[in-house]
Protein backbone atom coordinates (compact mmCIF):
# COMPACT_ATOMS: atom_id res chain seq x y z
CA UNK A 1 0.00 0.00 0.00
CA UNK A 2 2.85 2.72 1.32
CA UNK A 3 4.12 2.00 -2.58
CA UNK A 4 1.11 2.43 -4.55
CA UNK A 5 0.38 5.94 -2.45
CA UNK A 6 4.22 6.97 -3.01
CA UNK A 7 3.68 6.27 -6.97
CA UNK A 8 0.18 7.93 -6.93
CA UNK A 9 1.62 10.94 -5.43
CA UNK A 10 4.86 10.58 -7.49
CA UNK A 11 3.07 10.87 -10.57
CA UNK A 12 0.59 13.62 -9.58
CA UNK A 13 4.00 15.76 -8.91
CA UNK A 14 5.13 14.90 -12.32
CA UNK A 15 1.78 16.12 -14.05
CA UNK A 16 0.88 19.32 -11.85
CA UNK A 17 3.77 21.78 -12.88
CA UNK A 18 3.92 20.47 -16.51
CA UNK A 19 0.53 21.55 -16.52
CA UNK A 20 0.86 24.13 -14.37
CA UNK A 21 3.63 26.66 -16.30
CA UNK A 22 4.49 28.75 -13.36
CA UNK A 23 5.65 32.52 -13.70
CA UNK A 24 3.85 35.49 -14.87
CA UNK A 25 3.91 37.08 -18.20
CA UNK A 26 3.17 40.56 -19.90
CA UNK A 27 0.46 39.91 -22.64
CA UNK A 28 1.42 42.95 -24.79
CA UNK A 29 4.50 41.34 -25.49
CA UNK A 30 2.62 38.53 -27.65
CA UNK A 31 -0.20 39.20 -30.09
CA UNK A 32 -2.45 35.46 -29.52
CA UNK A 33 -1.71 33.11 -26.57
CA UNK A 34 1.37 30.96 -27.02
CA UNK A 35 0.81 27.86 -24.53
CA UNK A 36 -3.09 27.28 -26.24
CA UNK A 37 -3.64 23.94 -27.70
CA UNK A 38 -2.99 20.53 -27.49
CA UNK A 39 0.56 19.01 -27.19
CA UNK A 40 1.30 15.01 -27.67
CA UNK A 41 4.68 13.29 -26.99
CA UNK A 42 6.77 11.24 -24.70
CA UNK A 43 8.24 11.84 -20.86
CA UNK A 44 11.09 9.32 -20.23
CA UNK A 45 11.83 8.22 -16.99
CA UNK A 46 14.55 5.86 -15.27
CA UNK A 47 15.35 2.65 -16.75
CA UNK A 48 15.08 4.42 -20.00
CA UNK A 49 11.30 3.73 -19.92
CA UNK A 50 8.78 6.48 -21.89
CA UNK A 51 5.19 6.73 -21.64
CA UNK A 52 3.14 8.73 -24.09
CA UNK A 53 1.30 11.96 -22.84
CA UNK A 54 -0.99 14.47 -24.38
CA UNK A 55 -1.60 17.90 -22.37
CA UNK A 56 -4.69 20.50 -23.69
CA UNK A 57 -3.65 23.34 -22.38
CA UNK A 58 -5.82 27.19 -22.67
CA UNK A 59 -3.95 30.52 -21.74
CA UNK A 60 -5.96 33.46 -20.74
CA UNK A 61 -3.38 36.70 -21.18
CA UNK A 62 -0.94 35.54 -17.95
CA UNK A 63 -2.58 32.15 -16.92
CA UNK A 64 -2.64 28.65 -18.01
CA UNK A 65 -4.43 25.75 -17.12
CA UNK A 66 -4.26 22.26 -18.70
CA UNK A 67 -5.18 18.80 -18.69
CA UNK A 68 -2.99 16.14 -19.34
CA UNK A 69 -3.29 12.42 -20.11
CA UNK A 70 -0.62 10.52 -18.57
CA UNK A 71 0.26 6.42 -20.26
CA UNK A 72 1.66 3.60 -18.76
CA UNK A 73 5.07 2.52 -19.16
CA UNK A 74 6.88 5.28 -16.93
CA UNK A 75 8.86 3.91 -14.72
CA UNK A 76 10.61 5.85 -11.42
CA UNK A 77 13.59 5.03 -8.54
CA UNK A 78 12.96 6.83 -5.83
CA UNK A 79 16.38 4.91 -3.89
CA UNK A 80 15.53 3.81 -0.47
CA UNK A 81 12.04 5.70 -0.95
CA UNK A 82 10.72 2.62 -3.25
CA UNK A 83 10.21 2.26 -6.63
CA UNK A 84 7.70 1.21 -9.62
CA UNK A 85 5.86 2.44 -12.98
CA UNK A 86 3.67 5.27 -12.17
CA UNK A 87 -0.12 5.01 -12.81
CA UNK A 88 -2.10 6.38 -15.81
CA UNK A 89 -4.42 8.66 -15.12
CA UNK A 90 -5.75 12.71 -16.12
CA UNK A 91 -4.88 15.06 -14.20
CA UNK A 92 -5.70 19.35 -14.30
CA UNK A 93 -4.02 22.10 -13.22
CA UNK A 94 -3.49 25.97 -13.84
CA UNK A 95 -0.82 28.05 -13.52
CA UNK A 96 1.17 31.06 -15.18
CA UNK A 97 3.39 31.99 -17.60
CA UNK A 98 6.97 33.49 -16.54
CA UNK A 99 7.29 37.13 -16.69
CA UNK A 100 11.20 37.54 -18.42
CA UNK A 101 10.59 34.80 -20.86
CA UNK A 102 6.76 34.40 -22.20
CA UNK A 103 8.03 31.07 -23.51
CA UNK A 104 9.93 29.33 -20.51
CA UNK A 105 7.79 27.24 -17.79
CA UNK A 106 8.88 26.94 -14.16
CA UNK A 107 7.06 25.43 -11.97
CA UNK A 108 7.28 23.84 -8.61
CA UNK A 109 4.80 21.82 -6.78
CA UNK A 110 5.01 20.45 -2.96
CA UNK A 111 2.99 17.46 -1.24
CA UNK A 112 3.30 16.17 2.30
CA UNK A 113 3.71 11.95 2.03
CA UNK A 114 3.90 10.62 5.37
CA UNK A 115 5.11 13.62 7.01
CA UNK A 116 7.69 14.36 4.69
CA UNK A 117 7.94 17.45 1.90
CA UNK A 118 8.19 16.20 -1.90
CA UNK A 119 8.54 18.56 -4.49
CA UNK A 120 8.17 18.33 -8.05
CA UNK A 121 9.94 20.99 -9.75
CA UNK A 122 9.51 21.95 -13.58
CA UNK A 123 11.92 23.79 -15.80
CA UNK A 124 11.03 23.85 -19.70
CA UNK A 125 10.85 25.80 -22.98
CA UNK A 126 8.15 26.02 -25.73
CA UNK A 127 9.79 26.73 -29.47
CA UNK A 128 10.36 29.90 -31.03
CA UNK A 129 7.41 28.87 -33.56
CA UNK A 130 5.36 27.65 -30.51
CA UNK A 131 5.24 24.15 -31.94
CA UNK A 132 7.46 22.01 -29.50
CA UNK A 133 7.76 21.71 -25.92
CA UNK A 134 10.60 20.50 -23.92
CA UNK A 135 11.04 20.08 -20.18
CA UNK A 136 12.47 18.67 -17.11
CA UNK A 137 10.80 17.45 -14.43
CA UNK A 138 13.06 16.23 -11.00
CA UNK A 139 11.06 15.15 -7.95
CA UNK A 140 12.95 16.58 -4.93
CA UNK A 141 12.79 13.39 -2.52
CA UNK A 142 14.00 13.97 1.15
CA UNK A 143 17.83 13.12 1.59
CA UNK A 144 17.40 9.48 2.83
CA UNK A 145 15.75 8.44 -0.39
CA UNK A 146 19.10 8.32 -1.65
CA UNK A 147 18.21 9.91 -4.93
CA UNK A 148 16.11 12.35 -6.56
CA UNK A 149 14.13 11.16 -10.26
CA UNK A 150 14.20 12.87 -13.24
CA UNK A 151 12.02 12.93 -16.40
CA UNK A 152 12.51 14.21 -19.80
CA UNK A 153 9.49 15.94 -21.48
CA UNK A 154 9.32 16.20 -25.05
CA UNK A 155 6.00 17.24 -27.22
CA UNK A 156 4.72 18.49 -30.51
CA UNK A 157 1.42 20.89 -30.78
CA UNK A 158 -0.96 18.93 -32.60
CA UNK A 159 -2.81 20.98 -35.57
């Protein structure tokens, strides 16, 4: 049980900063909304496992929420902290665009698990034509884990 609620909330801190593109952003720097629309691709995890993903995401001037579909396949070591393939599932969240860079996402999210702190923290970058999306997710474990996971996020807008 202490596994499947450690990859359940593993795989909810992957999903809520991807969708959640933290920052703020000045809108009269852009004439339409960059982050609207639906991306598809791949996050790749440890064990050099990938699990397909598709996030809809709508920007209104500064803010962005999303919904993303999440595959099996992805697989995470957490060290001493256990490990397993996280569990499918959709998951929404909003957030906002960063001010200095209307097309760079960071984003950190934190959960208690069992009295412990775990952080999933986001840093990625959308094209200069807007039509690819590339990020990093690493889930901050606490020290004794032994190691902190890292995925690779890579997506096309689909027309």
């Amino acid at each position: 049980m202490k596994k499947f609620w450690f990859s359940f909330l593993l795989s909810v801190m992957l999903v809520i900063p991807f969708a959640a593109a933290a920052g703020t952003a000045n809108a009269a720097t852009r004439s339409q909304p960059l982050f609207d629309g639906v991306f598809s691709g791949t996050i790749s995890g440890d064990r050099q496992s990938q699990a397909e993903f598709e996030i809809t995401l709508v920007q209104d001037d500064a803010e962005v929420v999303g919904e993303m579909t999440l595959g099996k396949g992805l697989y995470f070591d957490g060290g001493f902290c256990g490990k397993g393939y996280l569990p499918a599932g959709t998951f929404a969240s909003s957030g906002e665009i960063l001010s200095n860079d209307p097309r760079a996402i960071e984003a950190e999210a934190s959960y208690q698990v069992e009295g412990f702190t775990i952080s999933g923290i986001l840093n990625g970058q959308l094209s200069p034509d807007g039509d690819e999306l590339t990020a990093e997710v690493e889930i901050d474990l606490p020290w004794f884990c032994g190691r902190d996971p890292v995925f690779q996020i890579s997506a096309e807008r689909e027309l």
